[in-house]
Protein backbone atom coordinates (compact mmCIF):
# COMPACT_ATOMS: atom_id res chain seq x y z
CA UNK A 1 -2.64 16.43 -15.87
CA UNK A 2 -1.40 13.50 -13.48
CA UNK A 3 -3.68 12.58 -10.17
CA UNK A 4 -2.13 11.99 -6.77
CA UNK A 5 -3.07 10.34 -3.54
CA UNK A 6 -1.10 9.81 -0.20
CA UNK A 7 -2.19 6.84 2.21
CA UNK A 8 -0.42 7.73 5.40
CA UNK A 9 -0.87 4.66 8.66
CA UNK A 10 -0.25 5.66 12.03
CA UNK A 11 1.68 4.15 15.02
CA UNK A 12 2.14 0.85 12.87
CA UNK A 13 3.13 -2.56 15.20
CA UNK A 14 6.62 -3.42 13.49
CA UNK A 15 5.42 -6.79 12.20
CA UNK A 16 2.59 -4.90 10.08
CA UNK A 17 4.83 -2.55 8.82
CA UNK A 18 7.51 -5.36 7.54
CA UNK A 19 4.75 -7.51 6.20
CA UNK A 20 3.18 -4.37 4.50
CA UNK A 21 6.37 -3.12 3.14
CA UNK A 22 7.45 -6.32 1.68
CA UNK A 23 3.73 -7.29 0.05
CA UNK A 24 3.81 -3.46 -1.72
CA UNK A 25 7.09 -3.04 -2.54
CA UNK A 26 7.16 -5.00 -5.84
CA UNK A 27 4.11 -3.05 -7.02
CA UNK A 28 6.30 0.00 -7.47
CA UNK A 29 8.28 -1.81 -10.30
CA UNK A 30 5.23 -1.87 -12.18
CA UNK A 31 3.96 0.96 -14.44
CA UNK A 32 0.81 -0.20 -15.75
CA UNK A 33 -0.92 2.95 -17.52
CA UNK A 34 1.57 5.01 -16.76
CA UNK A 35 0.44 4.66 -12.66
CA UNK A 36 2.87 5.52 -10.50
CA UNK A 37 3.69 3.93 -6.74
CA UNK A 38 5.69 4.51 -3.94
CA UNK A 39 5.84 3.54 -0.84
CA UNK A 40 8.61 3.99 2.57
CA UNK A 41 8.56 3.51 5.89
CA UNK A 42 9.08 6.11 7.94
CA UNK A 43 9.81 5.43 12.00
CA UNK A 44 6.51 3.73 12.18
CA UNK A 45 4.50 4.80 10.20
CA UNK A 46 3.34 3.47 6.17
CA UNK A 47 3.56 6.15 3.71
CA UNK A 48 1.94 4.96 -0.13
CA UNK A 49 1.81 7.19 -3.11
CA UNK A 50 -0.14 6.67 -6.40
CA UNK A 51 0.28 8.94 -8.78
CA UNK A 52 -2.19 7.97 -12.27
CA UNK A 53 -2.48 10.24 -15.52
CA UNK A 54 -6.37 10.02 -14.89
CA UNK A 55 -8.80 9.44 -12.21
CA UNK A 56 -9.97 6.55 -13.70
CA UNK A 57 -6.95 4.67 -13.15
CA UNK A 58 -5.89 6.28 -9.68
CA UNK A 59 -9.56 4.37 -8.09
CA UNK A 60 -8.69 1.36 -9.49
CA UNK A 61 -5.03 1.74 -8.14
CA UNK A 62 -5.83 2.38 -4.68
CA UNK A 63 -8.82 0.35 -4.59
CA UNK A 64 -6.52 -2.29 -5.16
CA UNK A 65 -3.45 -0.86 -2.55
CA UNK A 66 -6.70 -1.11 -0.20
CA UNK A 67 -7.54 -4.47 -0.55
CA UNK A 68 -3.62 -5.77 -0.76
CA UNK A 69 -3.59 -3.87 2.63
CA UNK A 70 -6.40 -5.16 4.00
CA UNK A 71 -5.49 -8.79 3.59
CA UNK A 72 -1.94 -8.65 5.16
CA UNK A 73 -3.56 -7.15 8.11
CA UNK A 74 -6.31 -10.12 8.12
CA UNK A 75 -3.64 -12.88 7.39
CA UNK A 76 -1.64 -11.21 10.16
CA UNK A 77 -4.31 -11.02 12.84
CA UNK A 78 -5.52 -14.69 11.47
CA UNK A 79 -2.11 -16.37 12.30
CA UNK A 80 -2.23 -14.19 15.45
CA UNK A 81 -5.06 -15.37 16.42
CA UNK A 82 -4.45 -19.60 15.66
CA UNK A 83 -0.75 -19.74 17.22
C-alpha cells in the first residue's frame, strides 16, 4: 500500500516560486525508502507530491519538504528585508 500527499501554494510571487523550484527539484532524484517526489510549477502556483510505501516515512518526508520550504521563504524575506 503506498501513501500520498499533495502540498499545493497559492498565488506564489515569481521569485518564491523560482527559488522554491530550484531548492526542491534535486530532491526528486532521490529515492530514499522507496519515497517518491515531485514537484511543477503550474502558472503560479507550487504543486509537491510525496508518495512513501508507509506513513512512517511520508511524515518524515514532508516534515522535511516543510522545513526546506520554510527556509527559502525566510532567506528570501531576510535578503528582502537587508537590501
Amino acid at each position: 500500500m503506498s501513501h500520498k500527499i499533495t502540498i499545493t501554494t497559492e498565488d506564489l510571487p515569481e521569485r518564491y516560486l523560482t527559488s522554491l523550484l530550484t531548492s526542491l527539484k534535486p530532491e526528486e532524484k532521490l529515492r530514499l525508502r522507496g519515497v517518491k517526489l515531485s514537484v511543477n510549477k503550474v502558472g503560479n502556483k507550487l504543486i509537491v507530491t510525496i508518495e512513501a510505501p508507509d506513513i512512517s516515512s511520508l511524515r518524515a518526508t514532508f516534515n522535511s519538504v516543510m522545513k526546506l520550504m520554510g527556509l527559502v521563504i525566510d532567506v528570501i524575506n531576510q535578503i528582502e528585508i537587508e537590501y
